[in-house]
PDB file of N, CA and C in Angstrom:
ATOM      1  N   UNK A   1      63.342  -6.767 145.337  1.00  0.00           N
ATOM      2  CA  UNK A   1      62.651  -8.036 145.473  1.00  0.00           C
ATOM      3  C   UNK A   1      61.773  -7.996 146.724  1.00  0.00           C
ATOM      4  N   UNK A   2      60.679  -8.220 146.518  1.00  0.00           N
ATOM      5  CA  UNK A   2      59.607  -8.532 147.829  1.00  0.00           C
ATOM      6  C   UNK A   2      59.651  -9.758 148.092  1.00  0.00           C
ATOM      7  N   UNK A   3      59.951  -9.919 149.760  1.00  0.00           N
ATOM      8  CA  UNK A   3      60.350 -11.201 150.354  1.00  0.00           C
ATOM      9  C   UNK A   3      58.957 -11.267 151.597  1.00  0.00           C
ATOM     10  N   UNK A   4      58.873 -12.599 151.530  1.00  0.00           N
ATOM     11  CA  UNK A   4      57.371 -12.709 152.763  1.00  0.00           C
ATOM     12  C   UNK A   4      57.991 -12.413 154.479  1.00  0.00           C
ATOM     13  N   UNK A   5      59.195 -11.969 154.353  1.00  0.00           N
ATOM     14  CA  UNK A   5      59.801 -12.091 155.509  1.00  0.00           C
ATOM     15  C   UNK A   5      60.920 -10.229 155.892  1.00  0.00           C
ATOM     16  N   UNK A   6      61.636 -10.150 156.910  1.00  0.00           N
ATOM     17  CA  UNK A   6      61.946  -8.899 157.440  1.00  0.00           C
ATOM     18  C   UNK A   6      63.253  -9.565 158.150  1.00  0.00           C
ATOM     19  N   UNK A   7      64.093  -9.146 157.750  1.00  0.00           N
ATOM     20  CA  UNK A   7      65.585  -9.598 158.902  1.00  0.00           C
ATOM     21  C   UNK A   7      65.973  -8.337 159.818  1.00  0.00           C
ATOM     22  N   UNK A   8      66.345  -8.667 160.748  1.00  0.00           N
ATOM     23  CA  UNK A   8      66.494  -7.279 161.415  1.00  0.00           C
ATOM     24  C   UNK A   8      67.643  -7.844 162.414  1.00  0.00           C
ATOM     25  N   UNK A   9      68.916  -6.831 162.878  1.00  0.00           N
ATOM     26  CA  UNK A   9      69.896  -7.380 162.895  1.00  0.00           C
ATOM     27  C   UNK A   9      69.970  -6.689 165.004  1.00  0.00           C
ATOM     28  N   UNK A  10      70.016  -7.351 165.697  1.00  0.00           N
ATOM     29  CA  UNK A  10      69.352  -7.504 166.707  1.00  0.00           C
ATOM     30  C   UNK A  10      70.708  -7.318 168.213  1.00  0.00           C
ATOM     31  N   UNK A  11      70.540  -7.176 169.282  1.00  0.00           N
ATOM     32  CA  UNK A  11      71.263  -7.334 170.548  1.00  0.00           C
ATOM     33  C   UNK A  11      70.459  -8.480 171.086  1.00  0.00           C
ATOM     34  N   UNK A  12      70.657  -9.764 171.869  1.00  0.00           N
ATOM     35  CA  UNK A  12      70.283 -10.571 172.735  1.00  0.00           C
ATOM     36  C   UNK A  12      68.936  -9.605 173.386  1.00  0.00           C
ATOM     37  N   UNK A  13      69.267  -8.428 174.301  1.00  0.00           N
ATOM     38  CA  UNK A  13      68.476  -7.936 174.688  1.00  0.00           C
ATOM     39  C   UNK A  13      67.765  -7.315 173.951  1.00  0.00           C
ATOM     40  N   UNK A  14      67.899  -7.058 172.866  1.00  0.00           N
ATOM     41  CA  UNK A  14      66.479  -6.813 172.127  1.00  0.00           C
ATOM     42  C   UNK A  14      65.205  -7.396 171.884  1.00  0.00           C
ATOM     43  N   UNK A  15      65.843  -8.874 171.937  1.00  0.00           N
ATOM     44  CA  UNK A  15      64.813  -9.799 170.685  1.00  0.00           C
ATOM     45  C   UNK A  15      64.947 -11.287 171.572  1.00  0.00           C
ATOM     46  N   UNK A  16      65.055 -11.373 173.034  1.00  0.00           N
ATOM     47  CA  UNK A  16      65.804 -12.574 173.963  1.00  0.00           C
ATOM     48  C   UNK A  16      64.582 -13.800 173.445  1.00  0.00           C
ATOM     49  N   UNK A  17      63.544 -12.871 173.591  1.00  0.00           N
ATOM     50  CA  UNK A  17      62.616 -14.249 173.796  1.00  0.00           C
ATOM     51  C   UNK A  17      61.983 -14.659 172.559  1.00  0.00           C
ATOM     52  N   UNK A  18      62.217 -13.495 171.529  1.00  0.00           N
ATOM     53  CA  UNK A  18      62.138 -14.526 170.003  1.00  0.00           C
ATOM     54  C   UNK A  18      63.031 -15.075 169.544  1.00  0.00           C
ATOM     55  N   UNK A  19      64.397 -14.731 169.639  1.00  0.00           N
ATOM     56  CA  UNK A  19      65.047 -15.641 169.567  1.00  0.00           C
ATOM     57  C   UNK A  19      65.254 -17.176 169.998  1.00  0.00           C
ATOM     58  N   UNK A  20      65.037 -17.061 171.549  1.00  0.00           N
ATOM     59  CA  UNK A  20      64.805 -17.930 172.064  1.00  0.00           C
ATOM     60  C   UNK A  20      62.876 -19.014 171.586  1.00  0.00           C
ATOM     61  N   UNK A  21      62.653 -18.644 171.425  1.00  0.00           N
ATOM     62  CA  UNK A  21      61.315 -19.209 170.629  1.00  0.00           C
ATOM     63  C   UNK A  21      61.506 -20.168 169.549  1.00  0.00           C
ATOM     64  N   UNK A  22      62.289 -19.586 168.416  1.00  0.00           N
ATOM     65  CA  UNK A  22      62.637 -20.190 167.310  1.00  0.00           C
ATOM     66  C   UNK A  22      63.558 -20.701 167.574  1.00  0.00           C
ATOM     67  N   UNK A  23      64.439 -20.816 168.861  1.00  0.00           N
ATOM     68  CA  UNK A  23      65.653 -22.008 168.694  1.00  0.00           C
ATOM     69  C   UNK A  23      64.766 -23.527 169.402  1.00  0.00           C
ATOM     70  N   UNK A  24      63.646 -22.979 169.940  1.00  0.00           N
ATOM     71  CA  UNK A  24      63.176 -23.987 171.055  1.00  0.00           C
ATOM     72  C   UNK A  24      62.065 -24.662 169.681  1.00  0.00           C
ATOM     73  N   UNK A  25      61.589 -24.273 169.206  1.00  0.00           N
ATOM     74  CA  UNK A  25      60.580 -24.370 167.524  1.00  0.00           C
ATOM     75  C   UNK A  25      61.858 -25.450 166.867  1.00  0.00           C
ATOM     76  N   UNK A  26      62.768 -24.739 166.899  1.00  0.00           N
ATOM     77  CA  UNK A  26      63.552 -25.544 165.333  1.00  0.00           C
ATOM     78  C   UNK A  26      63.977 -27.158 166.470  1.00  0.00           C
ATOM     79  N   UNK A  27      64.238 -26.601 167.343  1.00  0.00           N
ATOM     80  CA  UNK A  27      64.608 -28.186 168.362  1.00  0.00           C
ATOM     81  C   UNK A  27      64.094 -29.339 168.267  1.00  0.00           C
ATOM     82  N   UNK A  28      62.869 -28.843 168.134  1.00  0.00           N
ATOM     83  CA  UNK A  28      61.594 -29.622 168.533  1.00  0.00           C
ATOM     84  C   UNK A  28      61.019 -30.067 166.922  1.00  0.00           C
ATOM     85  N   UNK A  29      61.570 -29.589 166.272  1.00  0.00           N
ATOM     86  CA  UNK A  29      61.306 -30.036 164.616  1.00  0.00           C
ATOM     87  C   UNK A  29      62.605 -30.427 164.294  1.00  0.00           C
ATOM     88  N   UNK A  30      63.724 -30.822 164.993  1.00  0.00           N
ATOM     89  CA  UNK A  30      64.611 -31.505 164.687  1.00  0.00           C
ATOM     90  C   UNK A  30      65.500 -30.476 164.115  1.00  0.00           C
ATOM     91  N   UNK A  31      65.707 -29.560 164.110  1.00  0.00           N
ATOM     92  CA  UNK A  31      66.217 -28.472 162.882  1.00  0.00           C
ATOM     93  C   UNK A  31      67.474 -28.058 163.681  1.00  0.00           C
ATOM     94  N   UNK A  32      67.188 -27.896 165.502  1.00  0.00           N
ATOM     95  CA  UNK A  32      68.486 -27.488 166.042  1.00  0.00           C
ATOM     96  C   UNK A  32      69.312 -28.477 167.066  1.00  0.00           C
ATOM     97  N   UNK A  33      70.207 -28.699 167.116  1.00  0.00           N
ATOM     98  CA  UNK A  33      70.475 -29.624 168.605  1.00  0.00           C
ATOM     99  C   UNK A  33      70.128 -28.999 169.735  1.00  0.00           C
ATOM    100  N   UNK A  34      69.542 -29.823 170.737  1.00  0.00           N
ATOM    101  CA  UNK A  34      69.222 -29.402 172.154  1.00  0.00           C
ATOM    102  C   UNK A  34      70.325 -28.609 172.839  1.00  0.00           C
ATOM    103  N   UNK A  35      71.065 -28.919 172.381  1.00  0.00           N
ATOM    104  CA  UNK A  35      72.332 -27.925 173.491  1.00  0.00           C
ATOM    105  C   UNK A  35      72.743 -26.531 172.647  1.00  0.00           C
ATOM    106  N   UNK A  36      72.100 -26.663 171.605  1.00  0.00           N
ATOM    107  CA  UNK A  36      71.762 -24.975 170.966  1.00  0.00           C
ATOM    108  C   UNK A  36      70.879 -24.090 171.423  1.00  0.00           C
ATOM    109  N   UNK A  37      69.791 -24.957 171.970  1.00  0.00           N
ATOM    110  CA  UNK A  37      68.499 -23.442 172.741  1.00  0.00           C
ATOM    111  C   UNK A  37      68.281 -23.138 173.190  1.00  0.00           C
ATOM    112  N   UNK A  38      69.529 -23.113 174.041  1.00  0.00           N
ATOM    113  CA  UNK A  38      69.659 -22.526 175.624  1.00  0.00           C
ATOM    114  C   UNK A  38      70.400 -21.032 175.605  1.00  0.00           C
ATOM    115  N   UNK A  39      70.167 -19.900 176.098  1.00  0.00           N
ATOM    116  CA  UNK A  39      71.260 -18.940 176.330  1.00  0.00           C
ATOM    117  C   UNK A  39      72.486 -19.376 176.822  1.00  0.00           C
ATOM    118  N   UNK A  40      73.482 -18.777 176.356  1.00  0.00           N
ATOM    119  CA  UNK A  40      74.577 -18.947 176.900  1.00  0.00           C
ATOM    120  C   UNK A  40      75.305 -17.655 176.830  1.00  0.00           C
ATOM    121  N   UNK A  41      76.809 -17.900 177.490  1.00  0.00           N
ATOM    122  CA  UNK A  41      77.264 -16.661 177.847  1.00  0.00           C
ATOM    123  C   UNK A  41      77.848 -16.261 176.282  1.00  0.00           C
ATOM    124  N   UNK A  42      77.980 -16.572 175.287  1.00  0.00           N
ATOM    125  CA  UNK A  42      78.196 -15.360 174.097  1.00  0.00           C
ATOM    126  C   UNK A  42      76.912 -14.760 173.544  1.00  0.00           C
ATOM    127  N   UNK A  43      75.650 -15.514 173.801  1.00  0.00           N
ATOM    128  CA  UNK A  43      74.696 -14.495 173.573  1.00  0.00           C
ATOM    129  C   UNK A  43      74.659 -13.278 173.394  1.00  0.00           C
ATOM    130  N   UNK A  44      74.820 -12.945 174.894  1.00  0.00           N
ATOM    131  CA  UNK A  44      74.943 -11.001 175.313  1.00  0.00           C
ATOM    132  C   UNK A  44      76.052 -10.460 174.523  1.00  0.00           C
ATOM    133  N   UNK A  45      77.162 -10.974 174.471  1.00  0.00           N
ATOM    134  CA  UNK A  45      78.003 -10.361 173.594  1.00  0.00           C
ATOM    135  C   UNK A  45      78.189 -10.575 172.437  1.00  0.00           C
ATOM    136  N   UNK A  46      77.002 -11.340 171.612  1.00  0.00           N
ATOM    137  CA  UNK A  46      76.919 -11.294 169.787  1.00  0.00           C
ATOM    138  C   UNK A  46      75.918 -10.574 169.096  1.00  0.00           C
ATOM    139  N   UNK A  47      76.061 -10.041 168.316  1.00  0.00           N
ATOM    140  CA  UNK A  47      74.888 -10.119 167.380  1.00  0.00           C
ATOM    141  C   UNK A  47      73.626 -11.063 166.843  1.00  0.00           C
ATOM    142  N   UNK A  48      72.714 -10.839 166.752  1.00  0.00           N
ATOM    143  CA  UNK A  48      72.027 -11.695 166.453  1.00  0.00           C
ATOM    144  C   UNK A  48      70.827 -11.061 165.219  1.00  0.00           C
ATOM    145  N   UNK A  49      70.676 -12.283 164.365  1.00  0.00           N
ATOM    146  CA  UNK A  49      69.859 -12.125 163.094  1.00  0.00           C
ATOM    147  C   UNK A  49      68.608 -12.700 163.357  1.00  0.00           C
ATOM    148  N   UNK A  50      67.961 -11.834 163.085  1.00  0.00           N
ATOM    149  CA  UNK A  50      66.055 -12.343 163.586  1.00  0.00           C
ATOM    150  C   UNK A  50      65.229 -12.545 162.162  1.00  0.00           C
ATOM    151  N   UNK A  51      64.783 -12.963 161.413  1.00  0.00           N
ATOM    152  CA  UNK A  51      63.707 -13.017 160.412  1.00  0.00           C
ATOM    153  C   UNK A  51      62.569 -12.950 161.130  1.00  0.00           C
ATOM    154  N   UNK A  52      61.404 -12.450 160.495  1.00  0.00           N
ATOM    155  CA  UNK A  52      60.447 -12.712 160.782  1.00  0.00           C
ATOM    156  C   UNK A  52      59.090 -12.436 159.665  1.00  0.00           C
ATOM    157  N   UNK A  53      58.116 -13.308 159.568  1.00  0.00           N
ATOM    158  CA  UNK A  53      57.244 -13.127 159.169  1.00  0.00           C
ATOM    159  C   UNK A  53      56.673 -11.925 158.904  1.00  0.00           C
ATOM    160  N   UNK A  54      56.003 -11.728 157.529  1.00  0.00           N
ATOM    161  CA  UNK A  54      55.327 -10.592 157.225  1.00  0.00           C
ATOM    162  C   UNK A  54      54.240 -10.327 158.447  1.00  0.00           C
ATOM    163  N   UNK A  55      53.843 -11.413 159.452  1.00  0.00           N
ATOM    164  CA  UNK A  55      52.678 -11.176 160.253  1.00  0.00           C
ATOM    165  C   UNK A  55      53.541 -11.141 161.512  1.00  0.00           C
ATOM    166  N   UNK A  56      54.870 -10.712 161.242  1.00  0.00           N
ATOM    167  CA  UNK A  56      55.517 -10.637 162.885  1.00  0.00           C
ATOM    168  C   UNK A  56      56.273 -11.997 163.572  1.00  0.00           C
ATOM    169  N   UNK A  57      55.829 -13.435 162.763  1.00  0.00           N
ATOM    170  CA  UNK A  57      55.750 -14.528 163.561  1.00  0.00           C
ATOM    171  C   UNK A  57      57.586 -14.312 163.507  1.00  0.00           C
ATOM    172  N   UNK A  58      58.362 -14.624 164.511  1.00  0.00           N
ATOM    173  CA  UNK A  58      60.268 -15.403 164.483  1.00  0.00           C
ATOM    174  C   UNK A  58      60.170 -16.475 163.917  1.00  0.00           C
ATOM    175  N   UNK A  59      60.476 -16.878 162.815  1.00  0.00           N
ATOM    176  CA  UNK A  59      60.983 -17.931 161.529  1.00  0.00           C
ATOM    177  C   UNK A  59      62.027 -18.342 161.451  1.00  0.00           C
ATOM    178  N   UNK A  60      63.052 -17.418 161.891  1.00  0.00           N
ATOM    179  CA  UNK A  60      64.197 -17.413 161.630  1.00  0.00           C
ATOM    180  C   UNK A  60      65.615 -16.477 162.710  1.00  0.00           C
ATOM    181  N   UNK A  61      66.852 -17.300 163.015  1.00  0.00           N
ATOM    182  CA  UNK A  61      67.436 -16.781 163.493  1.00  0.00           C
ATOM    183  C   UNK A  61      68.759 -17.355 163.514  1.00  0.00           C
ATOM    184  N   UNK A  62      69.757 -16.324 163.781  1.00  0.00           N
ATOM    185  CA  UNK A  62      71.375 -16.632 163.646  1.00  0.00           C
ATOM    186  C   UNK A  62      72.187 -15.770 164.805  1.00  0.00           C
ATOM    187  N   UNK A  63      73.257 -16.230 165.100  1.00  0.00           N
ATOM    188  CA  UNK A  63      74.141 -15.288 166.133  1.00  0.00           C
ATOM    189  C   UNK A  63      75.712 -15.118 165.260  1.00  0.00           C
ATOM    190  N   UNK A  64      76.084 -14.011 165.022  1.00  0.00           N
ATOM    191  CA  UNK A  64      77.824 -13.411 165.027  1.00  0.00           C
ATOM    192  C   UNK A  64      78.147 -13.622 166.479  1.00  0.00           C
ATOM    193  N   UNK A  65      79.048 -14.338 166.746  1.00  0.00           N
ATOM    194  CA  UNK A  65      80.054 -14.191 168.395  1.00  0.00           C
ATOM    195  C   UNK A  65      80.844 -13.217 167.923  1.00  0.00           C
ATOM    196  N   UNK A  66      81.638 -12.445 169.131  1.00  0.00           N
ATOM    197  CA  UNK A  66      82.861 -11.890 169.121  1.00  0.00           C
ATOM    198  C   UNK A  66      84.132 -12.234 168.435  1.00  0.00           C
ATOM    199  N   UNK A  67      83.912 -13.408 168.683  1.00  0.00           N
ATOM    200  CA  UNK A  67      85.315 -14.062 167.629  1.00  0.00           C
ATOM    201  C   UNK A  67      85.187 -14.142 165.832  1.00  0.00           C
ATOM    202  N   UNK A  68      83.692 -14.083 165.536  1.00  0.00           N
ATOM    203  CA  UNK A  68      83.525 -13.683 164.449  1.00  0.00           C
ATOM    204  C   UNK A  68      82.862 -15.187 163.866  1.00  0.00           C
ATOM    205  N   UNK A  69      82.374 -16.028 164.516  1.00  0.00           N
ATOM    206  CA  UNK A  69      81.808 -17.526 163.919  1.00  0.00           C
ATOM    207  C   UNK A  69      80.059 -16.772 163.683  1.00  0.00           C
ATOM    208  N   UNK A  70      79.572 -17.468 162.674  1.00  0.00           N
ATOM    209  CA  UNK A  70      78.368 -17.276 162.472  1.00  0.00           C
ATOM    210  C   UNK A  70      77.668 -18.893 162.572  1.00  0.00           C
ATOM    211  N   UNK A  71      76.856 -18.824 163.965  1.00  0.00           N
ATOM    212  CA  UNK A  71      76.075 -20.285 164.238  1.00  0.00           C
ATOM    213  C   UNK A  71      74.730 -20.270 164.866  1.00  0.00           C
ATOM    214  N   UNK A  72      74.088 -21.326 165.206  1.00  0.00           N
ATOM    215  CA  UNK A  72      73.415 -21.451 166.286  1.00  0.00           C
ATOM    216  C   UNK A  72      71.848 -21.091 165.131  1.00  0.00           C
ATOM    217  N   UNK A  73      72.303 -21.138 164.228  1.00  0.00           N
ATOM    218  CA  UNK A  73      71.416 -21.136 162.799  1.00  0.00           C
ATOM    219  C   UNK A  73      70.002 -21.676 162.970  1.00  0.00           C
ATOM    220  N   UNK A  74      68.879 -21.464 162.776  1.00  0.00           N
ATOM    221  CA  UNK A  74      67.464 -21.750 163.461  1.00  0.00           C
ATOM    222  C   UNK A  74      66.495 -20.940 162.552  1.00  0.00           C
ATOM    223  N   UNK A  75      66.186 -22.284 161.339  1.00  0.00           N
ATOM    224  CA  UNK A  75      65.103 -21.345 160.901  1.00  0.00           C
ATOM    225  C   UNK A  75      64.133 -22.418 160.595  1.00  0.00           C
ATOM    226  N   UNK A  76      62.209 -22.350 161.181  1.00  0.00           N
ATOM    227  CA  UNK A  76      61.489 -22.990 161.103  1.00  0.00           C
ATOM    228  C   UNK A  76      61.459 -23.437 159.565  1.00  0.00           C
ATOM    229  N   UNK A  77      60.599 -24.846 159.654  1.00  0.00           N
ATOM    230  CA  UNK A  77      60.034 -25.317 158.280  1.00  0.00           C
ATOM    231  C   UNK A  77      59.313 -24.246 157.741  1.00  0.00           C
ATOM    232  N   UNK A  78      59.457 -23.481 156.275  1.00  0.00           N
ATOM    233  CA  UNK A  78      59.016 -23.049 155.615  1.00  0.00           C
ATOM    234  C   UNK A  78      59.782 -23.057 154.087  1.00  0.00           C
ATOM    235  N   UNK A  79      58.853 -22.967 153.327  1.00  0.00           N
ATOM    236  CA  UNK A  79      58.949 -22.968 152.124  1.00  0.00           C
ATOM    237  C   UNK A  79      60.168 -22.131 151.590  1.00  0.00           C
ATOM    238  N   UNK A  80      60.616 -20.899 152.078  1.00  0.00           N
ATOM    239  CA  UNK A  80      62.075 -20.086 151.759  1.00  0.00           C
ATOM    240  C   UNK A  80      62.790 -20.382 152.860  1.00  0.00           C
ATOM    241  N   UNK A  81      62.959 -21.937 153.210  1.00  0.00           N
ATOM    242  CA  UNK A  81      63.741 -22.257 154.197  1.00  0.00           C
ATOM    243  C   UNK A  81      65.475 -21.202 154.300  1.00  0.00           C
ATOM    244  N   UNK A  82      65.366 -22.085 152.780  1.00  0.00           N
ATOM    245  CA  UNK A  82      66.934 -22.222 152.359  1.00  0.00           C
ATOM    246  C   UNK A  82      67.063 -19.995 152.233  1.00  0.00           C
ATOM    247  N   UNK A  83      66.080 -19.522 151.458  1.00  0.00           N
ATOM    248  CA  UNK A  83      66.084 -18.197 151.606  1.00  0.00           C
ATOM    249  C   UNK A  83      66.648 -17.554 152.874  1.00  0.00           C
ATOM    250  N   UNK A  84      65.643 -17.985 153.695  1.00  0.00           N
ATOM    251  CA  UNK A  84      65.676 -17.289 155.230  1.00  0.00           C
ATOM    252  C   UNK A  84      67.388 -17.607 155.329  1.00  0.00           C
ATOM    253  N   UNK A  85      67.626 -19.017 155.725  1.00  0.00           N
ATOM    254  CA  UNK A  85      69.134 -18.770 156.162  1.00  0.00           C
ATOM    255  C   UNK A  85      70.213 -18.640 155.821  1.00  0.00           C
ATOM    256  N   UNK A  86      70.046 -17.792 154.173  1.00  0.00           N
ATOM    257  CA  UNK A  86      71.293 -17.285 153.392  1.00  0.00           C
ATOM    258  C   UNK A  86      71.040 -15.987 153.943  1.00  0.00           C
ATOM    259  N   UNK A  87      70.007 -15.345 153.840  1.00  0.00           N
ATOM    260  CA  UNK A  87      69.820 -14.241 154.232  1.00  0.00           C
ATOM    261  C   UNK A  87      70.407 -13.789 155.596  1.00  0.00           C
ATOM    262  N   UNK A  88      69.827 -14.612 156.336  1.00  0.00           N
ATOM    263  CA  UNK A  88      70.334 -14.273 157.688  1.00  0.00           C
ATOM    264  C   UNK A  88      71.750 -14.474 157.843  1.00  0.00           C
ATOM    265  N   UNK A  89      72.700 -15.227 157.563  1.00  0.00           N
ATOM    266  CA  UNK A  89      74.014 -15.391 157.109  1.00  0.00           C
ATOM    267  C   UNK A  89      74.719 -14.002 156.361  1.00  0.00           C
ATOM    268  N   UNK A  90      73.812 -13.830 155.391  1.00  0.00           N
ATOM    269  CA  UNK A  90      74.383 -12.455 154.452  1.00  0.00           C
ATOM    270  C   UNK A  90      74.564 -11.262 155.196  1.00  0.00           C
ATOM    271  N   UNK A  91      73.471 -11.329 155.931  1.00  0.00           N
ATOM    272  CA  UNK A  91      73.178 -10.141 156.898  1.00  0.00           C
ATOM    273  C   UNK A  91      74.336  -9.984 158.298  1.00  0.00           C
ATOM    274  N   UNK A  92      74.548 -10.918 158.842  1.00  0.00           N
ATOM    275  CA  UNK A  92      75.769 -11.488 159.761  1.00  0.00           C
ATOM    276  C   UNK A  92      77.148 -11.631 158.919  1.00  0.00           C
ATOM    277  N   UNK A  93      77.427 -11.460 158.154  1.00  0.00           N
ATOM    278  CA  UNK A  93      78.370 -11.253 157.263  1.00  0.00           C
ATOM    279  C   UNK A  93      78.836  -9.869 157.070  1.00  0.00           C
ATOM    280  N   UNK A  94      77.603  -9.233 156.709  1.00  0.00           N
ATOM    281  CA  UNK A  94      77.453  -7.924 156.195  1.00  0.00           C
ATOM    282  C   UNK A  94      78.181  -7.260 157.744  1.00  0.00           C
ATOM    283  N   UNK A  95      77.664  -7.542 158.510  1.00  0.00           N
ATOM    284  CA  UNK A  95      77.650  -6.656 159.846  1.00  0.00           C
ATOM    285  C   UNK A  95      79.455  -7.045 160.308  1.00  0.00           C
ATOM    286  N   UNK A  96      79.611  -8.134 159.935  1.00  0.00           N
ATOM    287  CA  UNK A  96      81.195  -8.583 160.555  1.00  0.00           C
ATOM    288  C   UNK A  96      82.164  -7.821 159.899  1.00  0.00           C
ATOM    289  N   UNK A  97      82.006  -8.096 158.949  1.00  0.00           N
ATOM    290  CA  UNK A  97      82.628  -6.771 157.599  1.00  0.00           C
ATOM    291  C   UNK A  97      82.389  -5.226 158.209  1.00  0.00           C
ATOM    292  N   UNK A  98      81.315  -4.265 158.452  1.00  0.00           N
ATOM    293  CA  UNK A  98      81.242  -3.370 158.787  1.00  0.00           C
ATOM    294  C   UNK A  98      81.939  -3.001 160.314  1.00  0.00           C
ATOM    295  N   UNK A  99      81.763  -4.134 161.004  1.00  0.00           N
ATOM    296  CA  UNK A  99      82.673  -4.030 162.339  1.00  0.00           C
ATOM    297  C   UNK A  99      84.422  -4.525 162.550  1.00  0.00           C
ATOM    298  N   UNK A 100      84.670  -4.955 161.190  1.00  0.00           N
ATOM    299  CA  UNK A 100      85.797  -6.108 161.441  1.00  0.00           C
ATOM    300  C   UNK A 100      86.713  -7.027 162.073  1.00  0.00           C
ATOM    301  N   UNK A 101      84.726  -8.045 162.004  1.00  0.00           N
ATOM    302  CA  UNK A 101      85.616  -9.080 162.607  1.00  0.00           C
ATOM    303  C   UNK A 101      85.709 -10.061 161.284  1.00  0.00           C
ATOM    304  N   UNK A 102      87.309 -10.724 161.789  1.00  0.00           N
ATOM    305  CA  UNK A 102      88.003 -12.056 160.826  1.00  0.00           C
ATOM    306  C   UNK A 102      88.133 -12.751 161.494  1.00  0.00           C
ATOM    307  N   UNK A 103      88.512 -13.594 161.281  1.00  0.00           N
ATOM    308  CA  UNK A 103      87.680 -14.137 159.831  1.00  0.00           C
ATOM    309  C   UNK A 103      86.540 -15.121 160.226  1.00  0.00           C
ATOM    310  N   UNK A 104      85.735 -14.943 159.141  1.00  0.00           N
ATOM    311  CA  UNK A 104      84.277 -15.372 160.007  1.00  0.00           C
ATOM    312  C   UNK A 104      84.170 -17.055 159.351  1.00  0.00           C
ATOM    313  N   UNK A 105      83.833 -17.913 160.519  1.00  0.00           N
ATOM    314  CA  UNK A 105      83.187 -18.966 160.170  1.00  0.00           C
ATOM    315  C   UNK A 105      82.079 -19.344 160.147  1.00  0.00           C
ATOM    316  N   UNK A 106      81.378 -19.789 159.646  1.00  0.00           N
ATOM    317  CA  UNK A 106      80.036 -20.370 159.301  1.00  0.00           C
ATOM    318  C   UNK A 106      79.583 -21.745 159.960  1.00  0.00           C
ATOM    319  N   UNK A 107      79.057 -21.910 160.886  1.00  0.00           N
ATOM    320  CA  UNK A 107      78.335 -23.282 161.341  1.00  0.00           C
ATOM    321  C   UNK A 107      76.924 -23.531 160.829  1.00  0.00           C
ATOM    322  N   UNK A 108      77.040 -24.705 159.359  1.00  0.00           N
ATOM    323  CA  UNK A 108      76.039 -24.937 158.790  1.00  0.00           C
ATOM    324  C   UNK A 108      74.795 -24.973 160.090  1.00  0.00           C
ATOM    325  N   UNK A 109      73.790 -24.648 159.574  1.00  0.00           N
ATOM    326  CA  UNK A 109      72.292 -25.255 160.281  1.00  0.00           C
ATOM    327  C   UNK A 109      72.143 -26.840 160.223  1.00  0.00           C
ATOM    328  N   UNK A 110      71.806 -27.390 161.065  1.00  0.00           N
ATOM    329  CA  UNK A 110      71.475 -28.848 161.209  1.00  0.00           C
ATOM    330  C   UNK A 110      70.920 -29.441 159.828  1.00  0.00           C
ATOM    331  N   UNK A 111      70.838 -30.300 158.977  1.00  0.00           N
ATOM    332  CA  UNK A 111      69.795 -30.312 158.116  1.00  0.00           C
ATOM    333  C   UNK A 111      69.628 -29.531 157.252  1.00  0.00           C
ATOM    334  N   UNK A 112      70.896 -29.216 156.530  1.00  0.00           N
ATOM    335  CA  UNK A 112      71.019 -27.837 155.852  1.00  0.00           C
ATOM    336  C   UNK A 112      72.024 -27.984 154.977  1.00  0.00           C
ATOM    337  N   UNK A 113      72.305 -27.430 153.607  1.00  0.00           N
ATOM    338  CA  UNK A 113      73.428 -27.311 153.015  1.00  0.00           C
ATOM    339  C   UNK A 113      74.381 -26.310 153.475  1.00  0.00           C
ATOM    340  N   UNK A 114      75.782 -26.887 153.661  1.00  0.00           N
ATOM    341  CA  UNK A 114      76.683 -25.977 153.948  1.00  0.00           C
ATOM    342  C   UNK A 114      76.777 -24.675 153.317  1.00  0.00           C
ATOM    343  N   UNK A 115      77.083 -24.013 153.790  1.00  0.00           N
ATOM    344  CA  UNK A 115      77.354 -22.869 153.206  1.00  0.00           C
ATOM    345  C   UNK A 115      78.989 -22.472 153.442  1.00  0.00           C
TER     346      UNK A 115
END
């Protein structure tokens, strides 16, 4: 399947300031709570799920913690809203499984169907 978008499964220090971009984007479109788009100290030690635009733009983003919760969910208004943040979920799933962590919880996105 050809998707308009690229997930790529990330370190804090890889990707700090797109991540940080799209949590400060989804804030500001109502999409994240303010006390989500700040770094904090599980940052550095989670994983993190980046989408991004076929033209590069951050659309989309998610964090695995250590303990194994999948949150902090942040994906701009677009048309494969709901796409982007199964994906990015699947992908943070995928990776918890390959590392094993249990059991993983899911913190819906603001404005979002649970998952």
């Amino acid at each position: 399947m050809n998707t308009p978008f690229t997930l790529h499964c990330i370190a804090w220090q890889a990707g700090a300031a797109l991540l940080q971009d799209v949590r400060v984007a989804a804030c500001a479109s109502g999409l994240l709570d303010a006390d989500e788009i700040g770094s904090d100290d599980l940052d550095e030690s989670s994983r993190h799920a980046l989408a991004l635009s076929k033209g590069g733009r951050a659309i989309g983003c998610a964090r695995l913690t250590p303990q194994g919760s999948i949150e902090r969910i942040a994906v701009m208004p677009h048309d494969l809203r709901t796409q982007i943040e199964a994906a990015l979920i699947e992908m943070l799933s995928d990776y918890a499984r390959q590392t094993g962590l249990t059991p993983i919880r899911i913190a819906p996105a603001k404005n979002s169907a649970a998952y």
